[in-house]
Protein backbone atom coordinates (compact mmCIF):
# COMPACT_ATOMS: atom_id res chain seq x y z
CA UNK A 1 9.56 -1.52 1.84
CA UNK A 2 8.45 2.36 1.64
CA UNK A 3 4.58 2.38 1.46
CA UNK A 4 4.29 5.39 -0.42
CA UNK A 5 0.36 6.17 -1.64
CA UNK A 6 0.78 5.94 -5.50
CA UNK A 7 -2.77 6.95 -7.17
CA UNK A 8 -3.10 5.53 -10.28
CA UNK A 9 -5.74 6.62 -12.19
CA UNK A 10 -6.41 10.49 -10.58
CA UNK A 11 -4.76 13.36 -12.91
CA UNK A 12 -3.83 15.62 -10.15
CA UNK A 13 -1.52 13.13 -9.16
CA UNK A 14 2.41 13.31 -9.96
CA UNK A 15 3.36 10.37 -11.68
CA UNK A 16 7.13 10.10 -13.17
CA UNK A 17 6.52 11.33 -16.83
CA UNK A 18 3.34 13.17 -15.93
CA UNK A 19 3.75 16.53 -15.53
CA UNK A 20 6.04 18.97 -17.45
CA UNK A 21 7.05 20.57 -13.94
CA UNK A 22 7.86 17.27 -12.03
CA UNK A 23 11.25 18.04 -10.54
CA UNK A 24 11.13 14.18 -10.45
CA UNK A 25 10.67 13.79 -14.04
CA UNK A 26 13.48 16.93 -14.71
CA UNK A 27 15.89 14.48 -12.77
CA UNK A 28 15.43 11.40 -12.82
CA UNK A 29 17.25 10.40 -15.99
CA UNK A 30 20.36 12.19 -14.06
CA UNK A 31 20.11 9.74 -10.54
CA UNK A 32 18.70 6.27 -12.52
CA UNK A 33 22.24 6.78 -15.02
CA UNK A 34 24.54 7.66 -11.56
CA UNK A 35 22.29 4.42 -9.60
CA UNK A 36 22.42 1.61 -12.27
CA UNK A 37 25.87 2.48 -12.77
CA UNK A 38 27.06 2.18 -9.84
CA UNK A 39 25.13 -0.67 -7.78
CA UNK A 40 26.47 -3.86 -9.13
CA UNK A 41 24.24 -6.20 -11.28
CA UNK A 42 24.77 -9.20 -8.55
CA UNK A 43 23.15 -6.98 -6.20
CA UNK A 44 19.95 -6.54 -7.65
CA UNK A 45 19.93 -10.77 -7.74
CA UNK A 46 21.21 -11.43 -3.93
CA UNK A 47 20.02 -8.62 -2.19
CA UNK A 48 16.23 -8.95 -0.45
CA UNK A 49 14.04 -5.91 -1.42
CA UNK A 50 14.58 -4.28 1.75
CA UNK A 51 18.43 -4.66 1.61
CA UNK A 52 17.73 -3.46 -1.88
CA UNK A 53 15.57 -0.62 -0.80
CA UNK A 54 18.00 0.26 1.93
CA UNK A 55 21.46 0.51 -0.68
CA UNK A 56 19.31 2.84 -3.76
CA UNK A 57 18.29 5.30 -0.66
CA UNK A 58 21.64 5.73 -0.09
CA UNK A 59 22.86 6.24 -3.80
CA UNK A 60 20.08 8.50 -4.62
CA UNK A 61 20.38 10.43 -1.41
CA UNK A 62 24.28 11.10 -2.08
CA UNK A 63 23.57 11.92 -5.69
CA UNK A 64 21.25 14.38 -4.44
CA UNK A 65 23.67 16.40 -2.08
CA UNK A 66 26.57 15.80 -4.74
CA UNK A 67 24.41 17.30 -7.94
CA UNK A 68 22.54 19.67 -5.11
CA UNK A 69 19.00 18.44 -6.59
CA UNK A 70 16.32 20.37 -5.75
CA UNK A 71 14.19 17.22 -4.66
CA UNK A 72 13.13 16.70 -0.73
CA UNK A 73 12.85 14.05 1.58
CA UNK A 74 9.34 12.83 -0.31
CA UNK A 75 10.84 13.62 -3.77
CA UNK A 76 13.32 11.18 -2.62
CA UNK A 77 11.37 8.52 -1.45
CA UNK A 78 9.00 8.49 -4.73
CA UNK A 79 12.56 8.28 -7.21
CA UNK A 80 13.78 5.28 -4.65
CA UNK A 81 10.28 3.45 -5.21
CA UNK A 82 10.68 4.15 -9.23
CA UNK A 83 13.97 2.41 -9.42
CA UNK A 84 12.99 -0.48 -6.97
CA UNK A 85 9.88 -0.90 -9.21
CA UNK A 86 12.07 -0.59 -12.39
CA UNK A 87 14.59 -2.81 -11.28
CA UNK A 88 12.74 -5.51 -9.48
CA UNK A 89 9.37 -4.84 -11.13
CA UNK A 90 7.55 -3.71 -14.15
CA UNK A 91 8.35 0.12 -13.53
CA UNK A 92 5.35 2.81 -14.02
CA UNK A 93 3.43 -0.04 -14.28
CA UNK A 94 4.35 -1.94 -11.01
CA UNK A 95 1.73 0.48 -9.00
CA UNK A 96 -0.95 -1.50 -11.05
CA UNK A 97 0.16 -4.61 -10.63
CA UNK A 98 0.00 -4.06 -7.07
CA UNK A 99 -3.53 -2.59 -7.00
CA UNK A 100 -5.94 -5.35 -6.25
CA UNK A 101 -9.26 -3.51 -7.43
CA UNK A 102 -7.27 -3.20 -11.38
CA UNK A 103 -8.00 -6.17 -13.42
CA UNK A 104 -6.19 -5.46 -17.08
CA UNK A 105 -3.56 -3.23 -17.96
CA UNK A 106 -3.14 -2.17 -21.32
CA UNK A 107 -0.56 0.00 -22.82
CA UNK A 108 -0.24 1.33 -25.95
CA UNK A 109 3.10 2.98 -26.64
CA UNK A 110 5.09 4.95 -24.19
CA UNK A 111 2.62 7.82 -23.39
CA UNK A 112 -0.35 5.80 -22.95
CA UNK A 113 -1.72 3.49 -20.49
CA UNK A 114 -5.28 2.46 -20.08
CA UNK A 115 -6.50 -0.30 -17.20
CA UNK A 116 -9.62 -1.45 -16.05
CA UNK A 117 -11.39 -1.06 -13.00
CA UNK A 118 -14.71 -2.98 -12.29
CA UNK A 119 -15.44 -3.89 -15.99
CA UNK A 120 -14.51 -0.33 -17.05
CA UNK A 121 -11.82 1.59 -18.80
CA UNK A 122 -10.05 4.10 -17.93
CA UNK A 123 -6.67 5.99 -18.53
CA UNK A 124 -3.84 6.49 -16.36
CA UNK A 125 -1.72 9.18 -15.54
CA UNK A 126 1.18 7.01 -16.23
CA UNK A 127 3.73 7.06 -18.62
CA UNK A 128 6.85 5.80 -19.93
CA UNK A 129 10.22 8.09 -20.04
CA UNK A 130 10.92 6.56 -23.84
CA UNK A 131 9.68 3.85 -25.68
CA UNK A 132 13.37 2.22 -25.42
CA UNK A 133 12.48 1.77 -21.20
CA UNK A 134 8.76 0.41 -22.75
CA UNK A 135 11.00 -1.74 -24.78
CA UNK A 136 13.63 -2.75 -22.07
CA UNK A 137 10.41 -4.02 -19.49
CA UNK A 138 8.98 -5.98 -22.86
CA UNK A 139 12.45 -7.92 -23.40
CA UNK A 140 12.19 -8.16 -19.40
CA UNK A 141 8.95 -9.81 -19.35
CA UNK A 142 9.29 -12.36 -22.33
CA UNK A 143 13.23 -13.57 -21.10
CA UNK A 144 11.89 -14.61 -17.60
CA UNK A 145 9.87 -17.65 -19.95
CA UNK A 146 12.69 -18.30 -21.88
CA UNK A 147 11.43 -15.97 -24.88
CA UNK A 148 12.43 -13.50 -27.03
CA UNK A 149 11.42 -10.11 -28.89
CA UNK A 150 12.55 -8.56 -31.42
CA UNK A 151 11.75 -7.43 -35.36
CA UNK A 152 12.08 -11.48 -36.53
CA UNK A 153 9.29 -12.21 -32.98
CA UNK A 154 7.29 -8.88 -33.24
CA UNK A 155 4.68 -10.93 -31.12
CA UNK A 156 5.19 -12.51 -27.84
CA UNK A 157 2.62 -14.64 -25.03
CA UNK A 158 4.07 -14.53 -21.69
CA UNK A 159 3.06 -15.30 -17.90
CA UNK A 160 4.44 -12.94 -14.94
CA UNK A 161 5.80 -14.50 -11.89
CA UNK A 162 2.16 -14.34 -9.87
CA UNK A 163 0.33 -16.35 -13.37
CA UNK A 164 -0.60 -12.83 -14.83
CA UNK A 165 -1.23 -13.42 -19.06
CA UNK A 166 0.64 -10.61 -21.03
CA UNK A 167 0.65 -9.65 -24.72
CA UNK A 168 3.33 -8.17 -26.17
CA UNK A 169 3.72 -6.25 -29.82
CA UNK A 170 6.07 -4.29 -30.74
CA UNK A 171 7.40 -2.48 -33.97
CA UNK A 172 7.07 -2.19 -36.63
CA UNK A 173 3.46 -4.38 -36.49
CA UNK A 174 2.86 -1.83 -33.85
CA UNK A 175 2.82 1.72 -35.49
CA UNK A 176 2.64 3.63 -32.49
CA UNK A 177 5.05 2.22 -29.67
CA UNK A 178 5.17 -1.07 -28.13
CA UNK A 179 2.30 -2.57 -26.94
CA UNK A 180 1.44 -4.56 -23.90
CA UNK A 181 -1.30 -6.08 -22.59
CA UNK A 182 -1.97 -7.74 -19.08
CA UNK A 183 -4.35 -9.74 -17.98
CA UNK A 184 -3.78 -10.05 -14.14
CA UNK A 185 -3.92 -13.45 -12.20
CA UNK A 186 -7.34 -13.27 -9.65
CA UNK A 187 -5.96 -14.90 -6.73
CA UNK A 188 -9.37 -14.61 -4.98
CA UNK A 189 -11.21 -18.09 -5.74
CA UNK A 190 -14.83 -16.93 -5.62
CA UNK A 191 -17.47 -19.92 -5.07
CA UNK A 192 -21.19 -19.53 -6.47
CA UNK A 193 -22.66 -18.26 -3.18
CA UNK A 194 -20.03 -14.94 -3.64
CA UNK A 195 -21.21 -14.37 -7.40
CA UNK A 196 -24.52 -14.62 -5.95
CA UNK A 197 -24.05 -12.00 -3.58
CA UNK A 198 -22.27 -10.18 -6.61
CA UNK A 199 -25.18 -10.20 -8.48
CA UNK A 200 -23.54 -12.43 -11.09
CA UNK A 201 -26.54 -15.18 -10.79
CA UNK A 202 -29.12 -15.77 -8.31
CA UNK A 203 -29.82 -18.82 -6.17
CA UNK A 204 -31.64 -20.99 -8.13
CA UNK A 205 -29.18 -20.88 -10.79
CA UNK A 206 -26.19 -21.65 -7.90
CA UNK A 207 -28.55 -24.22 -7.23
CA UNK A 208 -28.84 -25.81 -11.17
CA UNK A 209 -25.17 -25.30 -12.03
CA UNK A 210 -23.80 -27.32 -8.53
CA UNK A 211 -26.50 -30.41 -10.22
CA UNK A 212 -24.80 -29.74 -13.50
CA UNK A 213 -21.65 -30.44 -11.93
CA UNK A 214 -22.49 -33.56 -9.54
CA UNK A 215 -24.35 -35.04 -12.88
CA UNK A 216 -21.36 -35.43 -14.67
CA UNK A 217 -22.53 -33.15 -17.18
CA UNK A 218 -20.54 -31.62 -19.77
CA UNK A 219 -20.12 -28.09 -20.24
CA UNK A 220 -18.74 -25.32 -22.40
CA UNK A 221 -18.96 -21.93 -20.45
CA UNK A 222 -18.99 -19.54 -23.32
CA UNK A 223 -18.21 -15.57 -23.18
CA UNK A 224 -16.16 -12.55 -24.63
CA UNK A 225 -13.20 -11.78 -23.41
CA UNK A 226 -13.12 -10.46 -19.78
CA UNK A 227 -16.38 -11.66 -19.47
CA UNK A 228 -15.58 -14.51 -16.16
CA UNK A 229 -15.07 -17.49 -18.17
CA UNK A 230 -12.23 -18.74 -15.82
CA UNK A 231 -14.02 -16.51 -12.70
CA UNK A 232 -17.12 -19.14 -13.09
CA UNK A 233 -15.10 -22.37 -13.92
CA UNK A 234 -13.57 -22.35 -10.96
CA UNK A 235 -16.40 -21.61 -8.85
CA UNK A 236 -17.83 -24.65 -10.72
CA UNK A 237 -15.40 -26.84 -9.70
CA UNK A 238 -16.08 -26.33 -6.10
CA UNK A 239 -18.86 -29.00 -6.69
CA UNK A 240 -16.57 -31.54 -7.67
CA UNK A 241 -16.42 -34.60 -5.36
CA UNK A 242 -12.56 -34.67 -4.02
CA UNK A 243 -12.01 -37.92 -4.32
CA UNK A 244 -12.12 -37.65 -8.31
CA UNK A 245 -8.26 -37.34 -10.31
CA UNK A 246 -8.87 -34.02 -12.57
CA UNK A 247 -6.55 -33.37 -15.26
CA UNK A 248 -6.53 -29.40 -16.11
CA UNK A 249 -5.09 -28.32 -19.54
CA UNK A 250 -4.64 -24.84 -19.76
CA UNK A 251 -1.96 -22.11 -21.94
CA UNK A 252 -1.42 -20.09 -19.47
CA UNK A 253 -2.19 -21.56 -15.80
CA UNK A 254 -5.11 -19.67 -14.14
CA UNK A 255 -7.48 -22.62 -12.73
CA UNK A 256 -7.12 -23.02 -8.68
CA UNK A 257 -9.11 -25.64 -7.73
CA UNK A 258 -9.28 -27.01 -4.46
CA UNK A 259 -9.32 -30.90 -4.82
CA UNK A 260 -6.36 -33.01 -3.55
CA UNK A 261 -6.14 -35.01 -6.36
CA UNK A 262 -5.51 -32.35 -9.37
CA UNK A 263 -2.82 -32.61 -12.33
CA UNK A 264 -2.16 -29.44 -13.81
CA UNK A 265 -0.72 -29.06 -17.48
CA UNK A 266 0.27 -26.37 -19.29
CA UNK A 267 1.35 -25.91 -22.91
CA UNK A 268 4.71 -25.05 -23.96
CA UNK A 269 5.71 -21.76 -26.83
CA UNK A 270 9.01 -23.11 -28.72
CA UNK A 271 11.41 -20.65 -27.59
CA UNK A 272 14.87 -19.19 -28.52
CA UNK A 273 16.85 -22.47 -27.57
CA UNK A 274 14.95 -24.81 -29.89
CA UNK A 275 12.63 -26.08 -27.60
CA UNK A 276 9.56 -27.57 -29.73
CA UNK A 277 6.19 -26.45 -28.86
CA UNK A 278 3.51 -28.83 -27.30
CA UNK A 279 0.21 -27.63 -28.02
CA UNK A 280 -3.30 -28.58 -26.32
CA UNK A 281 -3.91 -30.99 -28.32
CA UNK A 282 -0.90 -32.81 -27.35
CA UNK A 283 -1.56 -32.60 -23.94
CA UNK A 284 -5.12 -33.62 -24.48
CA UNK A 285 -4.17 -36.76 -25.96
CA UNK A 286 -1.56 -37.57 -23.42
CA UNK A 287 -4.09 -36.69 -20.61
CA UNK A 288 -6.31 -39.34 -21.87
CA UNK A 289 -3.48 -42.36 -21.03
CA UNK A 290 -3.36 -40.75 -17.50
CA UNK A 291 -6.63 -42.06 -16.04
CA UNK A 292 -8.60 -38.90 -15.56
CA UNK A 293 -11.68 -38.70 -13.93
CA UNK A 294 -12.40 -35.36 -15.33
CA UNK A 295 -10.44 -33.05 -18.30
CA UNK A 296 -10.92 -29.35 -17.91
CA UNK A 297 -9.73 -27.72 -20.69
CA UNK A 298 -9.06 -23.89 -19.50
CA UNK A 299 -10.20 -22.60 -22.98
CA UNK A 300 -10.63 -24.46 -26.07
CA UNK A 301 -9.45 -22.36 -29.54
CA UNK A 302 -8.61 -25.11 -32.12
CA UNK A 303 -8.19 -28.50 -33.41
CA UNK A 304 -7.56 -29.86 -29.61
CA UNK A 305 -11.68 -29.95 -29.71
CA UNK A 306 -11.30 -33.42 -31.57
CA UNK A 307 -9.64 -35.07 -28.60
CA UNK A 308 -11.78 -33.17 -25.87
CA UNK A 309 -14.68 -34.62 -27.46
CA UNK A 310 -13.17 -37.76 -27.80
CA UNK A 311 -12.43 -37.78 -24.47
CA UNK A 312 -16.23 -36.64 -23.08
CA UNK A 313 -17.82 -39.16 -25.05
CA UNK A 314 -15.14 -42.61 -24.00
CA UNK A 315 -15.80 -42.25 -19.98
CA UNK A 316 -14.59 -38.67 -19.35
CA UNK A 317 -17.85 -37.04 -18.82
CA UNK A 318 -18.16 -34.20 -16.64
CA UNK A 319 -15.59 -32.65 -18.16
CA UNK A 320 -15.48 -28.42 -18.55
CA UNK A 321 -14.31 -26.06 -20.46
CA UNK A 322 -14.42 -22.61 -21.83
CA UNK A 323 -14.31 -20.82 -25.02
CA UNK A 324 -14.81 -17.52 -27.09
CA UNK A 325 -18.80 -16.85 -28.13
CA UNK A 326 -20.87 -14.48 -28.20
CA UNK A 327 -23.95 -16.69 -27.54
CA UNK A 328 -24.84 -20.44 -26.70
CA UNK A 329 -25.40 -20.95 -30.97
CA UNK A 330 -22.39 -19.28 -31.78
CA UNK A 331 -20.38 -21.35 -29.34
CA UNK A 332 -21.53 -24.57 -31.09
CA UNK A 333 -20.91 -23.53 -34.64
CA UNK A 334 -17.38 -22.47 -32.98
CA UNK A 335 -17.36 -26.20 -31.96
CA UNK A 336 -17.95 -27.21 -35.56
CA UNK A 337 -15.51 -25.25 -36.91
CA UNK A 338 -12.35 -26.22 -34.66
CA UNK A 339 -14.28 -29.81 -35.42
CA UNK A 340 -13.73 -29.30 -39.08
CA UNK A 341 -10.14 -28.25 -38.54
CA UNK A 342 -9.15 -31.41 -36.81
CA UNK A 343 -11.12 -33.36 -39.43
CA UNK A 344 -11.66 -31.65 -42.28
CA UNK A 345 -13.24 -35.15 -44.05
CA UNK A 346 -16.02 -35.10 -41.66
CA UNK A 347 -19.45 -33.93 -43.42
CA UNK A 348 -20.79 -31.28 -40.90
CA UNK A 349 -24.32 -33.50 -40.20
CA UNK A 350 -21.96 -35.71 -38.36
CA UNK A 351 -20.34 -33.18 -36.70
CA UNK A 352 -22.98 -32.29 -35.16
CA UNK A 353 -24.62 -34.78 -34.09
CA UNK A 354 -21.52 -35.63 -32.18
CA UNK A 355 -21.17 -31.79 -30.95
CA UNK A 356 -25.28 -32.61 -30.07
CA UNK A 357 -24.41 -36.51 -28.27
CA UNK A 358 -21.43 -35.08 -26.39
CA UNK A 359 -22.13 -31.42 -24.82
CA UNK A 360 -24.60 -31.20 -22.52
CA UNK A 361 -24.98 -27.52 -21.08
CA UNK A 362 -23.63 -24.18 -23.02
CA UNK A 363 -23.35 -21.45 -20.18
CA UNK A 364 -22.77 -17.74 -21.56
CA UNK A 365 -21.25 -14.98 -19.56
CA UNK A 366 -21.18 -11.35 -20.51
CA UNK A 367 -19.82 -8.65 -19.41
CA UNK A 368 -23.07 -5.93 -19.41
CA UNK A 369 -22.82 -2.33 -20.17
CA UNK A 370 -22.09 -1.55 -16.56
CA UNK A 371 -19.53 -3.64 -16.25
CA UNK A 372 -21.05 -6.26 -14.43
CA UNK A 373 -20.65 -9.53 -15.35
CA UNK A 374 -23.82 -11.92 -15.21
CA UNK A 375 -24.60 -15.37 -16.30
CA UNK A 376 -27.50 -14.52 -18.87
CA UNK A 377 -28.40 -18.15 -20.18
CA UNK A 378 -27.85 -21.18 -18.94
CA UNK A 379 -28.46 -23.29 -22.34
CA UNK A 380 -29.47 -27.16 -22.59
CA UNK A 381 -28.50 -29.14 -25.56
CA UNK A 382 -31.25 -31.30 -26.21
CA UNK A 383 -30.46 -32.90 -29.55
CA UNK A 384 -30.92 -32.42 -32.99
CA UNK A 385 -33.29 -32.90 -35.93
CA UNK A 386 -33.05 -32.42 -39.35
CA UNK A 387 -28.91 -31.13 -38.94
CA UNK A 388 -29.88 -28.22 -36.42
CA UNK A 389 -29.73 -27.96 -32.84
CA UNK A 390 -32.52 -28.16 -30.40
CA UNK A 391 -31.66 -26.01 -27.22
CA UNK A 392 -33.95 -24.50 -24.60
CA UNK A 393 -32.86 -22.05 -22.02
CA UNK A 394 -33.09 -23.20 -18.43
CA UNK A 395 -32.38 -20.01 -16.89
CA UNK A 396 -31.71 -16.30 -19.20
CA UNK A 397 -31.37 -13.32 -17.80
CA UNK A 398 -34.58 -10.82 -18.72
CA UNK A 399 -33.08 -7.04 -19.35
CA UNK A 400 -35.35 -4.30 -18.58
CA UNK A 401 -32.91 -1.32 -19.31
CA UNK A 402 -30.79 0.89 -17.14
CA UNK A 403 -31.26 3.34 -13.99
CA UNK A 404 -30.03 6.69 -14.13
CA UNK A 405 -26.78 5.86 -13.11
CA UNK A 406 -26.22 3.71 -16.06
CA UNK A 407 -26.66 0.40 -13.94
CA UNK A 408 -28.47 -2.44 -16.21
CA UNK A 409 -31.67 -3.67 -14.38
CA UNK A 410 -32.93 -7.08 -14.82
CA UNK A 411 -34.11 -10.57 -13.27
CA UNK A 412 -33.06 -14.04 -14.09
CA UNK A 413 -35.65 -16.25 -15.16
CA UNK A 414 -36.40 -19.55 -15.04
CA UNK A 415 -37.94 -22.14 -17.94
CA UNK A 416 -40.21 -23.50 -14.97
CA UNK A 417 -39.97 -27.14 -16.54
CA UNK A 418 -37.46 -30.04 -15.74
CA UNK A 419 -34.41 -30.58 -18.66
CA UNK A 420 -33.52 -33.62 -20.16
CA UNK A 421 -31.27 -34.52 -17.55
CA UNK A 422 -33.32 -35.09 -15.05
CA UNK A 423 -32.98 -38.98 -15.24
CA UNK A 424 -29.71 -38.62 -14.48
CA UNK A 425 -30.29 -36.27 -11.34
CA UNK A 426 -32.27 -38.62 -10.08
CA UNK A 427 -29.32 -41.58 -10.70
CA UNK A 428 -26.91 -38.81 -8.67
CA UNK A 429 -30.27 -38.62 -6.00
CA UNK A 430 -30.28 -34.96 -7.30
CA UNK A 431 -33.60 -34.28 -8.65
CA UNK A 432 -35.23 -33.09 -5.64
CA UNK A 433 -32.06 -30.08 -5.45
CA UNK A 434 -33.03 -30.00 -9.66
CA UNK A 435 -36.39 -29.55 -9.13
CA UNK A 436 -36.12 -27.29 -6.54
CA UNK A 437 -33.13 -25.16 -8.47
CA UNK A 438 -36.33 -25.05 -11.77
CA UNK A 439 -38.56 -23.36 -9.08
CA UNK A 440 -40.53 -26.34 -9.41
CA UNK A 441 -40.76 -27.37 -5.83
């Protein structure tokens, strides 16, 4: 394959569509027309990239002696890349996927693209040549699952090949172009000692959350969106004991754990051939007849809540899972309300006294102003009196505002006292570790 350096986020830099000079761009609508048309469909199937690579070279390099083109040997290069990307790939966007160090791509119509880069934003150089070739790589995208978009599905979840989420709206819902959104796949399985060296906690918490684990404690990591929900789940599950069977339930598959004995389920969109739906909550229930040792539930969002705390409190503890909150509190009354969706006769006092007897540790992650994304409380649920929760913070992150470069400055703090738990870290020969994790050693 041509290595060709594509910036992707530098405005000096010629991207196709990008600048209103780009012999590329003044061209390229001329060779892609003369290349698709002429290199048979079957070819793009049974040919390996290289072979691929090899056969467009040769078609754009004749069309560029036939129509005498005014584009040279690096010109020619950059509009071979451009149709291998657009044929094989995700076109303007394929650079991105590529680029290891960009973690979301969002685009909103043809002429803009937007990713992010170490919890920022920032826009691209990149654009579309319409919004029917936007359009095209949406109807792409959603086939390869067996979906389809059009005005009757304006909306569309998919999965990319390498487990990336993607979004996709088009029009009319959206006004402006079609939009996508992609959340790419991290295949880098970070463990707590690397998010300690990214400042994401510090040791004592590594410490705590590895007892959580071993305890058999149940916990909801809680967090915005592109906060690390998933990031810290799976470093979590590093401290489970491999010879447990661990059941994973996710929508769209992103958990890589490392056990031996792991059964992965995913849930199922119904799609354009009639294929009916099966929804967490279906897949909870059957995981509970497959003798789990563990359920982790990649993100709970609705009435599948019922069964998962079903299933913690009838010999699945330890189970994990992750959901959308801005803060510990706000995850449980989340809790309540997918509760109260599943079982609406329910009055909420017993609600939450089950929410109270069943999960043991709420763990928020945020994404800070920086960027960076910390663990700022580590959250015991303690019980409850009088129909409200009693919590107490193990470990919070203290902020003490920003340096000049913008950079949040801080220091995680611990409650300096032993949780409730600690009977049960001393059942698990863990309280030593506990009490050492508290600072109380």
């Amino acid at each position: 394959m041509f290595k060709s350096s594509r910036l992707i986020d530098t405005p000096s830099h010629t991207q196709l569509g990008t600048s209103h000079s780009d012999p590329i761009r003044d061209h390229y609508q001329l060779i892609h027309s003369k290349v698709v048309n002429t290199i048979e469909a079957s070819a793009v199937v049974k040919l390996s990239s290289n072979e691929l690579e090899a056969r467009i070279l040769a078609l754009v390099t004749d069309v560029v002696a036939t129509h005498q083109l005014p584009l040279g040997h690096r010109e020619v290069i950059k509009v071979v890349q451009q149709l291998v990307d657009e044929l094989l790939g995700l076109g303007p966007l394929q650079p991105l996927i590529d680029d290891p160090s960009v973690s979301d791509i969002m685009v909103n119509g043809p002429n803009e693209v937007y990713i992010e880069k170490l919890g920022r934003l920032h826009k691209t150089a990149i654009e579309f040549r319409s919004e029917e070739q936007l359009l095209n790589m949406a109807r792409r995208i959603v086939s390869k699952v067996g979906r389809r978009i059009d005005e009757s599905s304006p909306l569309v979840d998919a999965r990319l090949e390498d487990g990336s989420r993607v979004n996709v709206m088009i029009p009319p819902l959206a006004l402006d172009g079609t939009c996508i959104s992609i959340r790419k796949f991290n295949h880098e399985k970070l463990s707590l000692s690397q998010m300690v060296q990214n400042d994401a906690l510090n040791e004592g918490m590594m410490h705590l959350l590895d007892v959580i684990v071993r305890c058999r404690l149940n916990v909801l990591i809680a967090g915005g969106t592109g906060a690390g929900k998933t990031t810290l789940l799976n470093a979590m599950s590093f401290s489970i004991p491999p010879h447990e069977r661990i059941i994973t339930i996710e929508d769209a598959a992103e958990l890589k754990l490392q056990q031996p004995h792991v059964v992965r389920a995913e849930t199922r969109s119904e799609n354009a051939e009639g294929l009916a739906a099966i929804t967490q909550r279906e897949l909870v229930r059957n995981a509970l007849r497959m003798r789990p040792d563990r359920i982790i539930l990649g993100e709970v969002r609705g009435e599948e809540a019922f069964e998962m705390m079903q299933a913690m409190n009838t010999g699945h503890d330890g189970s994990l899972s992750t959901l959308h909150a801005n803060s510990p509190a706000d995850a449980l009354v989340r809790v309540e309300n997918m509760l109260m969706m599943a079982q609406s006769t329910l009055p909420l006092s017993a609600l939450r006294r089950q929410i109270a007897d069943t999960i043991d540790i709420v763990i928020q992650v945020d994404r800070m102003r920086d960027g960076k994304r910390r663990i700022v409380a580590i959250t015991e649920v303690v019980g409850i009196e009088s129909d409200q929760y009693i919590t107490q913070d193990l470990y919070h992150f203290d902020t003490h505002g920003e340096d000049h470069q913008g950079k949040v400055l801080g220091e995680y703090v611990s409650a300096r006292r032993l949780p409730s738990f600690v009977a049960k870290a001393q059942h698990y020969q863990l309280d030593s570790q506990l009490r050492a994790a508290m600072r109380l050693a």
